[in-house]
C-alpha atoms as a PDB file:
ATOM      1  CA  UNK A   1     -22.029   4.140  -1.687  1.00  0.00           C
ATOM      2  CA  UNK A   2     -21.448   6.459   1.419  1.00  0.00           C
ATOM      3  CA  UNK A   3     -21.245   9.883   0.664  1.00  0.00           C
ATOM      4  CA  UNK A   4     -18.071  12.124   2.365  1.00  0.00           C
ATOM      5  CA  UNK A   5     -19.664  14.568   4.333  1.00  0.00           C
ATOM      6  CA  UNK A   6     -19.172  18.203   2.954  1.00  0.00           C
ATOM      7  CA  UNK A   7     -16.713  19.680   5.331  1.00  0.00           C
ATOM      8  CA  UNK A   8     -14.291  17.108   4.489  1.00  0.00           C
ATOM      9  CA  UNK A   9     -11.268  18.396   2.580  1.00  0.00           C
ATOM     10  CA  UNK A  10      -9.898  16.974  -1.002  1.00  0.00           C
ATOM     11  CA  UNK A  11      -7.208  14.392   1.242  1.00  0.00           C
ATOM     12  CA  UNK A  12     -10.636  12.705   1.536  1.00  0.00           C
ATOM     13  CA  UNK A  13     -11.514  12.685  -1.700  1.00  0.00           C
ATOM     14  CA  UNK A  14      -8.050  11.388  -2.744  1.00  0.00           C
ATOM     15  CA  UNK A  15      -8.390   8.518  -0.028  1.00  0.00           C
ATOM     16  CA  UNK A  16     -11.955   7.410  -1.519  1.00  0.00           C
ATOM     17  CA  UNK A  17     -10.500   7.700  -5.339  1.00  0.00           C
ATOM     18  CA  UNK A  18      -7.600   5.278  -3.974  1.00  0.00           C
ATOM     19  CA  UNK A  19      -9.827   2.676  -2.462  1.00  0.00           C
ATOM     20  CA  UNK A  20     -11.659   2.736  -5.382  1.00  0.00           C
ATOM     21  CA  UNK A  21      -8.968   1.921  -7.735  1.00  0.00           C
ATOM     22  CA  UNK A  22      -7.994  -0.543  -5.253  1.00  0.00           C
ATOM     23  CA  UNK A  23     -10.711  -1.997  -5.019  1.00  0.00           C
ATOM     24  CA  UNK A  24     -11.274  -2.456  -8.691  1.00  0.00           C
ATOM     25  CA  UNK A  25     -14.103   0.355  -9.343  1.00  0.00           C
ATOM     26  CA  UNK A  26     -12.103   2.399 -11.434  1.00  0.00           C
ATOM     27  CA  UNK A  27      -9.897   0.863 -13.769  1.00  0.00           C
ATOM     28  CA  UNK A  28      -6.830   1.092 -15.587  1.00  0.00           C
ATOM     29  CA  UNK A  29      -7.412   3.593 -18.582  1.00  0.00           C
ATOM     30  CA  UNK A  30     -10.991   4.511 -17.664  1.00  0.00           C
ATOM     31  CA  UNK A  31     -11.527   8.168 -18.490  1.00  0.00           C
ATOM     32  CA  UNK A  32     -12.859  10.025 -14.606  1.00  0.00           C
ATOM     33  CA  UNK A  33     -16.249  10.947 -15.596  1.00  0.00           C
ATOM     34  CA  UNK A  34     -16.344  14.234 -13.172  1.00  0.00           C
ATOM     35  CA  UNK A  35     -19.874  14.473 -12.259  1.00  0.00           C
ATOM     36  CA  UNK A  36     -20.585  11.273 -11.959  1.00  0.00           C
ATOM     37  CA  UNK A  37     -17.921  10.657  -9.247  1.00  0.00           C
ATOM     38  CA  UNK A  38     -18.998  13.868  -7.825  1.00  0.00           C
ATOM     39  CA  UNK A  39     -22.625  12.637  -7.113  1.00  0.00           C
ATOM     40  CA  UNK A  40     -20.856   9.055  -5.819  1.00  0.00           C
ATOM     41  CA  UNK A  41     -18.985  10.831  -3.114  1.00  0.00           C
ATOM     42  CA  UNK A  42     -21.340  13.743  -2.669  1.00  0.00           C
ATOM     43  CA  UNK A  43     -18.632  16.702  -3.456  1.00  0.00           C
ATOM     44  CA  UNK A  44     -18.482  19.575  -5.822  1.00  0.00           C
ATOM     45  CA  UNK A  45     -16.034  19.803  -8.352  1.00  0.00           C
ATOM     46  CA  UNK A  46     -13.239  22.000  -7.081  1.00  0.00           C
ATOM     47  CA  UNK A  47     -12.128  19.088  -4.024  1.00  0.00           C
ATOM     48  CA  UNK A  48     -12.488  16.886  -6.468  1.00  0.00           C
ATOM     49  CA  UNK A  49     -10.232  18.414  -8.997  1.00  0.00           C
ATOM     50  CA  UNK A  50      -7.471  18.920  -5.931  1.00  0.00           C
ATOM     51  CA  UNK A  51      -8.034  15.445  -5.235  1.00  0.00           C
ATOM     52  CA  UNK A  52      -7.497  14.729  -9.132  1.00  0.00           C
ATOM     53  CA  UNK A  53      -4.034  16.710  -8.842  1.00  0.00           C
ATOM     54  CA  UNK A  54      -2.825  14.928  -5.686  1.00  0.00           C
ATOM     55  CA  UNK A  55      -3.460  11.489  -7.076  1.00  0.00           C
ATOM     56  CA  UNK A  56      -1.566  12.475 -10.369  1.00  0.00           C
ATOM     57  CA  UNK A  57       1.384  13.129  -8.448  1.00  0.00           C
ATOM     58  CA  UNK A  58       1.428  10.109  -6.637  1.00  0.00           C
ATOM     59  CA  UNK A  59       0.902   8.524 -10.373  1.00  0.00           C
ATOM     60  CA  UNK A  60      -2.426   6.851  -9.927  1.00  0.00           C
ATOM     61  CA  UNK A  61      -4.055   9.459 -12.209  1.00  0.00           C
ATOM     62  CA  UNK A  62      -3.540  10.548 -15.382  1.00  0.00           C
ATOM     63  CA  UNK A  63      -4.429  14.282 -16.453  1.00  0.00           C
ATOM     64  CA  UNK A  64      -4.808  14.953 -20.072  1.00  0.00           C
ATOM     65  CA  UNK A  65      -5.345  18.800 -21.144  1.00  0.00           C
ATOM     66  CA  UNK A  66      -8.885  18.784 -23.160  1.00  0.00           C
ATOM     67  CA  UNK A  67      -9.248  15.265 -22.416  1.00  0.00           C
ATOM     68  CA  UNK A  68     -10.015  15.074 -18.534  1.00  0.00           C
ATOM     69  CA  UNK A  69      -8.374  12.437 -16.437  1.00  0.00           C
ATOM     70  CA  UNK A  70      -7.903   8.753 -16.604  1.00  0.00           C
ATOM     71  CA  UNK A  71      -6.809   5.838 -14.286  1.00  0.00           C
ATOM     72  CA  UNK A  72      -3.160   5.008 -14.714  1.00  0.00           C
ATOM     73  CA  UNK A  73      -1.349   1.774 -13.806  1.00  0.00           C
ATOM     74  CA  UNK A  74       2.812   1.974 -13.628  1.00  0.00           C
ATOM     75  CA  UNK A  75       4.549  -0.789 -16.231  1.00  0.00           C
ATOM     76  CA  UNK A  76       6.173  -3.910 -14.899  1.00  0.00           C
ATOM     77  CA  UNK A  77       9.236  -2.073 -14.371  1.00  0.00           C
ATOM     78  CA  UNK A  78       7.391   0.770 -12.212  1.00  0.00           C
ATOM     79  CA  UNK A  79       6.366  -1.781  -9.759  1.00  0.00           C
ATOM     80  CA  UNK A  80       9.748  -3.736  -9.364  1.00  0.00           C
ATOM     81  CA  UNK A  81      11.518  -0.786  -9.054  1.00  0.00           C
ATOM     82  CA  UNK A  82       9.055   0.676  -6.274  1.00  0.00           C
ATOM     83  CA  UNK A  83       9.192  -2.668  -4.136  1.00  0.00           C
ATOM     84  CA  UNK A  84      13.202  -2.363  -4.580  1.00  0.00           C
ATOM     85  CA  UNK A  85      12.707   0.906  -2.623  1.00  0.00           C
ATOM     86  CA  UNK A  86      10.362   0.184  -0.688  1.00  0.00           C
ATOM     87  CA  UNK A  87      12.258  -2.673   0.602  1.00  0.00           C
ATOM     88  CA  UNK A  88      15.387  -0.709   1.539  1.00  0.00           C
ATOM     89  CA  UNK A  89      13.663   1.665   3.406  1.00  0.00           C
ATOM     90  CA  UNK A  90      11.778  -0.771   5.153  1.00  0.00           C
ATOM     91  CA  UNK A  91      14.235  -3.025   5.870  1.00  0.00           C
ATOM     92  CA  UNK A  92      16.047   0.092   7.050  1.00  0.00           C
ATOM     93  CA  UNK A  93      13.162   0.990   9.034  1.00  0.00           C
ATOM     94  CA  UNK A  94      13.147  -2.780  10.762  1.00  0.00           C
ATOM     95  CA  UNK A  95      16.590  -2.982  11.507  1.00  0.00           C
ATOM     96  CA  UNK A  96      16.657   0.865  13.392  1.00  0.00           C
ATOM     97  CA  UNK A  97      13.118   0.232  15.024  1.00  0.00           C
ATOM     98  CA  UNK A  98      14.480  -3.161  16.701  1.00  0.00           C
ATOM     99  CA  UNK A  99      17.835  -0.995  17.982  1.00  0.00           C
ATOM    100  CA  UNK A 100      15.707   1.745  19.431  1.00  0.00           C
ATOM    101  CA  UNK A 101      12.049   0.243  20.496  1.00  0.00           C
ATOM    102  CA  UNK A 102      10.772  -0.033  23.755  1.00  0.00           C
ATOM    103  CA  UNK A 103       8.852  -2.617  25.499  1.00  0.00           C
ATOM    104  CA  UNK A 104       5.724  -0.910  25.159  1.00  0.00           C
ATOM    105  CA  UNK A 105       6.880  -0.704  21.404  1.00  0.00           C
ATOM    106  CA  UNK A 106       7.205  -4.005  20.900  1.00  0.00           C
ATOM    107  CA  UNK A 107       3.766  -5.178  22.731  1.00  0.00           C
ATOM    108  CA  UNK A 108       1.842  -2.578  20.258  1.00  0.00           C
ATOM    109  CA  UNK A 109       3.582  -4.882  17.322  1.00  0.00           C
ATOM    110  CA  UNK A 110       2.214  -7.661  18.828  1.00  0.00           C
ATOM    111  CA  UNK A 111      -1.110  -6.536  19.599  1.00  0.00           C
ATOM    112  CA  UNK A 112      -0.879  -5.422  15.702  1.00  0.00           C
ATOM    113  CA  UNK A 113       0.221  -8.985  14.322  1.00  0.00           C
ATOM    114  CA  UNK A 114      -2.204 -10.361  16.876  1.00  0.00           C
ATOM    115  CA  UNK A 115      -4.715  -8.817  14.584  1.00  0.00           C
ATOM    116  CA  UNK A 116      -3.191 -10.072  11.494  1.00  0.00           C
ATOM    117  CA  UNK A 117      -3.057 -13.619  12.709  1.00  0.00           C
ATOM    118  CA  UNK A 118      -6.910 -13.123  13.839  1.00  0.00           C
ATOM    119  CA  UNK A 119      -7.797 -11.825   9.850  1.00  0.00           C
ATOM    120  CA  UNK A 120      -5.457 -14.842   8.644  1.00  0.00           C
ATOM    121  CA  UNK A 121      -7.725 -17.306  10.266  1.00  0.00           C
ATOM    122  CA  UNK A 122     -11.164 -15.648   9.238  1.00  0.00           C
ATOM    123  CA  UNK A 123      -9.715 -15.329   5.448  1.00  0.00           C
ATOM    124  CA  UNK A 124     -10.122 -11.623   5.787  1.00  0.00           C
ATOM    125  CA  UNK A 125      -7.754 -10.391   3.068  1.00  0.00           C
ATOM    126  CA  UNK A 126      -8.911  -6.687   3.292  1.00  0.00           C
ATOM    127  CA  UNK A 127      -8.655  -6.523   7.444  1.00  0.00           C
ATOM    128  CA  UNK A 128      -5.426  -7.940   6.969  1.00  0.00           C
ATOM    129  CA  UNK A 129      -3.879  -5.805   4.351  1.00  0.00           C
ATOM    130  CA  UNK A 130      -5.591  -2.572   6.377  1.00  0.00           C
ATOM    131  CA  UNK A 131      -3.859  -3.836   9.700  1.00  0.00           C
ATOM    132  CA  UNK A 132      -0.259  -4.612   8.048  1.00  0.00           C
ATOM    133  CA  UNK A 133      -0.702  -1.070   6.865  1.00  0.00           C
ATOM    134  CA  UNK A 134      -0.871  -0.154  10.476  1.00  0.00           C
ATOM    135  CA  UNK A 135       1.920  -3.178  11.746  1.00  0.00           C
ATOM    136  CA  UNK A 136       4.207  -1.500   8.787  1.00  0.00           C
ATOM    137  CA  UNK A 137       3.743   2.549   9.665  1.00  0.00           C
ATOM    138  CA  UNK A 138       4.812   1.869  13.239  1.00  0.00           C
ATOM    139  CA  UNK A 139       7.587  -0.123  12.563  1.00  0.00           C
ATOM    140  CA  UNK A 140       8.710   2.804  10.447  1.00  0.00           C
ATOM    141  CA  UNK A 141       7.638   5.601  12.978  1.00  0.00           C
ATOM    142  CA  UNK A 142       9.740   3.768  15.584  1.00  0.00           C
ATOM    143  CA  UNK A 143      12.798   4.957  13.724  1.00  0.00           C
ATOM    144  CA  UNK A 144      12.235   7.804  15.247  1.00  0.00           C
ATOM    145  CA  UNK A 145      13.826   9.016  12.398  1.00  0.00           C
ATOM    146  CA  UNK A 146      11.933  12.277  10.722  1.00  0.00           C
ATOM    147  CA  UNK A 147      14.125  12.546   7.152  1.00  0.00           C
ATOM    148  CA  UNK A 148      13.431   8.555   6.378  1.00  0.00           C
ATOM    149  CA  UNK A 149       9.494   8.643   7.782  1.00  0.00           C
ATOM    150  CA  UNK A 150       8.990  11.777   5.388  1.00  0.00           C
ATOM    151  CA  UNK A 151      10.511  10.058   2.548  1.00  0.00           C
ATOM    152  CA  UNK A 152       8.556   6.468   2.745  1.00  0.00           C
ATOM    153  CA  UNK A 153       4.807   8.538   3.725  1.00  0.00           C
ATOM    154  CA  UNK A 154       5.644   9.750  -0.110  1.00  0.00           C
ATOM    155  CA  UNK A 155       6.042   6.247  -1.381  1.00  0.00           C
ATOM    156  CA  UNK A 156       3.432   4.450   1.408  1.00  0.00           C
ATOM    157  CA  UNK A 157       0.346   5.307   0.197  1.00  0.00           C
ATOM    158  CA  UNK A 158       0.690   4.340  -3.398  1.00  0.00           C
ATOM    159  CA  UNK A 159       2.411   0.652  -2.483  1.00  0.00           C
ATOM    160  CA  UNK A 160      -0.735   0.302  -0.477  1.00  0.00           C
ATOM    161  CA  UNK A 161      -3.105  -0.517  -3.696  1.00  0.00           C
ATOM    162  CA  UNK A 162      -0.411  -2.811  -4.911  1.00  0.00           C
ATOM    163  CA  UNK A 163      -0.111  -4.241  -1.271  1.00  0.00           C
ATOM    164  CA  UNK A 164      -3.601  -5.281  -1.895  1.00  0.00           C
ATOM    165  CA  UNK A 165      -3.447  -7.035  -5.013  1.00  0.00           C
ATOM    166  CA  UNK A 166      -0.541  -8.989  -4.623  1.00  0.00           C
ATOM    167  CA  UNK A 167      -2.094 -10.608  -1.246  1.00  0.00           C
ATOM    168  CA  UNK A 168      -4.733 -12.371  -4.022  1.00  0.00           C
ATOM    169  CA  UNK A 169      -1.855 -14.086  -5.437  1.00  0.00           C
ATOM    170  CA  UNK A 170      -1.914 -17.829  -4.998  1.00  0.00           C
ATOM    171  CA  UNK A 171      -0.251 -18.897  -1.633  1.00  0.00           C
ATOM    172  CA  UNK A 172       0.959 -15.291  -0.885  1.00  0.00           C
ATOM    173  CA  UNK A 173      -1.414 -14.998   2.166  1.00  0.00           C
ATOM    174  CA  UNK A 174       0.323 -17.594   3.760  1.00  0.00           C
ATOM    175  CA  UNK A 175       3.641 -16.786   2.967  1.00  0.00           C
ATOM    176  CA  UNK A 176       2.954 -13.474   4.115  1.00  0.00           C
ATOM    177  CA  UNK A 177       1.332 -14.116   7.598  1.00  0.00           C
ATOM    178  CA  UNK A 178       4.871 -16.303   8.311  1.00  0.00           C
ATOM    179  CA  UNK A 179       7.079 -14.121   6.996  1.00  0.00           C
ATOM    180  CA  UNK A 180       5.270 -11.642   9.923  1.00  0.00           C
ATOM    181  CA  UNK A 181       5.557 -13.911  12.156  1.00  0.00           C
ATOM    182  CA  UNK A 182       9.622 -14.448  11.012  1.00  0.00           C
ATOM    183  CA  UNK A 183       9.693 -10.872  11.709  1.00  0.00           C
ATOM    184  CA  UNK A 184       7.804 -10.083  14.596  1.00  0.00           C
ATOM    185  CA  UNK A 185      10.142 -12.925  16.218  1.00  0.00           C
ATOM    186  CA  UNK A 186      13.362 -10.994  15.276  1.00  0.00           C
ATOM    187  CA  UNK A 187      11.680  -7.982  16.871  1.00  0.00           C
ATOM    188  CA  UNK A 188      11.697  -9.562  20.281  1.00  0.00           C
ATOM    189  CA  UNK A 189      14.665 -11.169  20.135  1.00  0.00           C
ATOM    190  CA  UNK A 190      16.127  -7.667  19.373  1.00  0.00           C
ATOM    191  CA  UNK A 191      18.194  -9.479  16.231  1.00  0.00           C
ATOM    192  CA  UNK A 192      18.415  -6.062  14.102  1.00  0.00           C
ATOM    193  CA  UNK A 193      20.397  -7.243  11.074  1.00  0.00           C
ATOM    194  CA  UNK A 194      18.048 -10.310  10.823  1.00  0.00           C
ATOM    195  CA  UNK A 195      15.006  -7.952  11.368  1.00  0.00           C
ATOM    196  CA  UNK A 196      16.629  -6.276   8.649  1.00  0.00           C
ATOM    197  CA  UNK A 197      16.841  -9.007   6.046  1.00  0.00           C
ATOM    198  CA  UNK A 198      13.427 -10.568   6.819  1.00  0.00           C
ATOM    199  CA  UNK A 199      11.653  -7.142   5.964  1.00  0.00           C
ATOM    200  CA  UNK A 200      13.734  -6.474   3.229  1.00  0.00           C
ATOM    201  CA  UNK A 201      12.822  -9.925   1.592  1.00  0.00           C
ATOM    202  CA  UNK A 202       9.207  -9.642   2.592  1.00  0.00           C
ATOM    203  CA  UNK A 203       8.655  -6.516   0.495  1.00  0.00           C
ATOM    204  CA  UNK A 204      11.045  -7.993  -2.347  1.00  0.00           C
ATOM    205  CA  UNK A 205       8.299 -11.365  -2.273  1.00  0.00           C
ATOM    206  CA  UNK A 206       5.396  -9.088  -2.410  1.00  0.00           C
ATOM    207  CA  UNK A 207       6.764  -7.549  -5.168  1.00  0.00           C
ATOM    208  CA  UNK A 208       7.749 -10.460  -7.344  1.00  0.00           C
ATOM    209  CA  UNK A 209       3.922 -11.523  -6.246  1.00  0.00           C
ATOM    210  CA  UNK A 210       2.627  -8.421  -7.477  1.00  0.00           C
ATOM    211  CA  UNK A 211       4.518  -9.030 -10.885  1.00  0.00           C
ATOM    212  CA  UNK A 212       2.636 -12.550 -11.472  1.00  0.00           C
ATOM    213  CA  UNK A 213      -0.665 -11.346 -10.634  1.00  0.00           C
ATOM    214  CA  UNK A 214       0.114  -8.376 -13.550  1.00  0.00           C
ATOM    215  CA  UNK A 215       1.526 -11.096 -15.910  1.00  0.00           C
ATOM    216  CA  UNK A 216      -1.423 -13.465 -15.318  1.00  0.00           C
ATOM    217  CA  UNK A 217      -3.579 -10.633 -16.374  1.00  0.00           C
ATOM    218  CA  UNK A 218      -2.413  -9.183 -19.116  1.00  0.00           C
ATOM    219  CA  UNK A 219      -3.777 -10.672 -22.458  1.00  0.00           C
ATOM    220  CA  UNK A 220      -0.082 -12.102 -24.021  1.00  0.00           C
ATOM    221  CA  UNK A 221       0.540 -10.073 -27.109  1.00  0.00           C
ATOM    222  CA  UNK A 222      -0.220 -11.627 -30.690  1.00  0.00           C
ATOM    223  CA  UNK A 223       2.653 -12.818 -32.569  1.00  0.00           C
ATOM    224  CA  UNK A 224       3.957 -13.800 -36.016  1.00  0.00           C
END
């Protein structure tokens, strides 16, 4: 594993902690083993208790006094609720970005889903999910809107590690490169209420995706 370099601050830290619960590393309930993850991203222990503190906020860590910390995982509900959100805002973000983007705007989406069309072909799940990142902050930065971009860079990176998992789901990498391309074609044809409702259901299908991967998972409980 590549080690952060030692000027780096604890943001850092938190960003390598994310992809590795992301990526399946650290799991749900595993108890943070301090020095060991210290000597995996070649830190000391103070940015990597910061780091420890920011992820707990964003509810992706759990910190236990005289226990240490352990990997957390939001219920069923936690995650439908967030997509409901997220898909507001978004679909919020869509509808105002189409009203007020320019022509350069709109080429840097397409340069962006040109990408996503390129990983689509190759089967590249994780370029794709990296570059919709991308395709999804600029739609939101094109607001232009400060209050609303504050409020969804709270929520954005913590959707991001369910973003990934639900594109695993069976047939939700296809839906999801044409409901881009639904989108991106509302985008140019400056339809904002329609740019509006594709976004909105896009994050509400990613969602319900997200939910069956969980439920697939999850050992059913014993009964009688």
């Amino acid at each position: 594993m590549q080690k952060i370099a030692a000027r780096s601050l604890h943001q850092d830290v938190a960003s390598r902690i994310r992809e590795m619960i992301r990526k399946g590393v650290l799991t749900k309930g595993q108890r943070v083993v301090e020095a060991e993850l210290c000597a995996a991203v070649g830190v000391s222990r103070t940015p990597l208790r910061e780091a420890l503190r920011v992820l707990s906020s964003e509810g992706l860590i759990c910190l236990v006094p005289n226990k240490g910390a352990f990997v957390s995982e939001p219920s069923l509900d936690d995650v439908r609720e967030m997509f409901e959100v997220m898909s507001i805002l978004e679909g919020t973000c869509a509808r105002m970005a189409t009203e007020r983007m320019s022509a350069a705007s709109l080429a840097k989406l397409e340069r962006l889903h040109d990408k996503l069309e390129q990983h689509y072909a190759r089967g590249d799940r994780d370029g794709y999910i990296k570059t919709n990142n991308v395709f999804h902050e600029l739609v939101q930065e094109l607001t232009g809107n400060r209050i609303l971009n504050g409020i969804l860079n709270g929520l954005r990176e913590k959707i991001l590690l369910y973003r990934y998992r639900q594109i695993f789901e069976a047939k939700r990498f296809d839906e999801s490169i044409q409901e881009h391309r639904d989108i991106l074609s509302a985008f140019r044809n400056r339809e904002a209420e329609a740019a509006e409702a594709l976004m909105k259901s896009h994050l509400v299908r990613q969602g319900q995706a997200l939910v069956r991967v969980y439920e697939a998972n999850t050992p059913a409980k014993p009964t009688g």
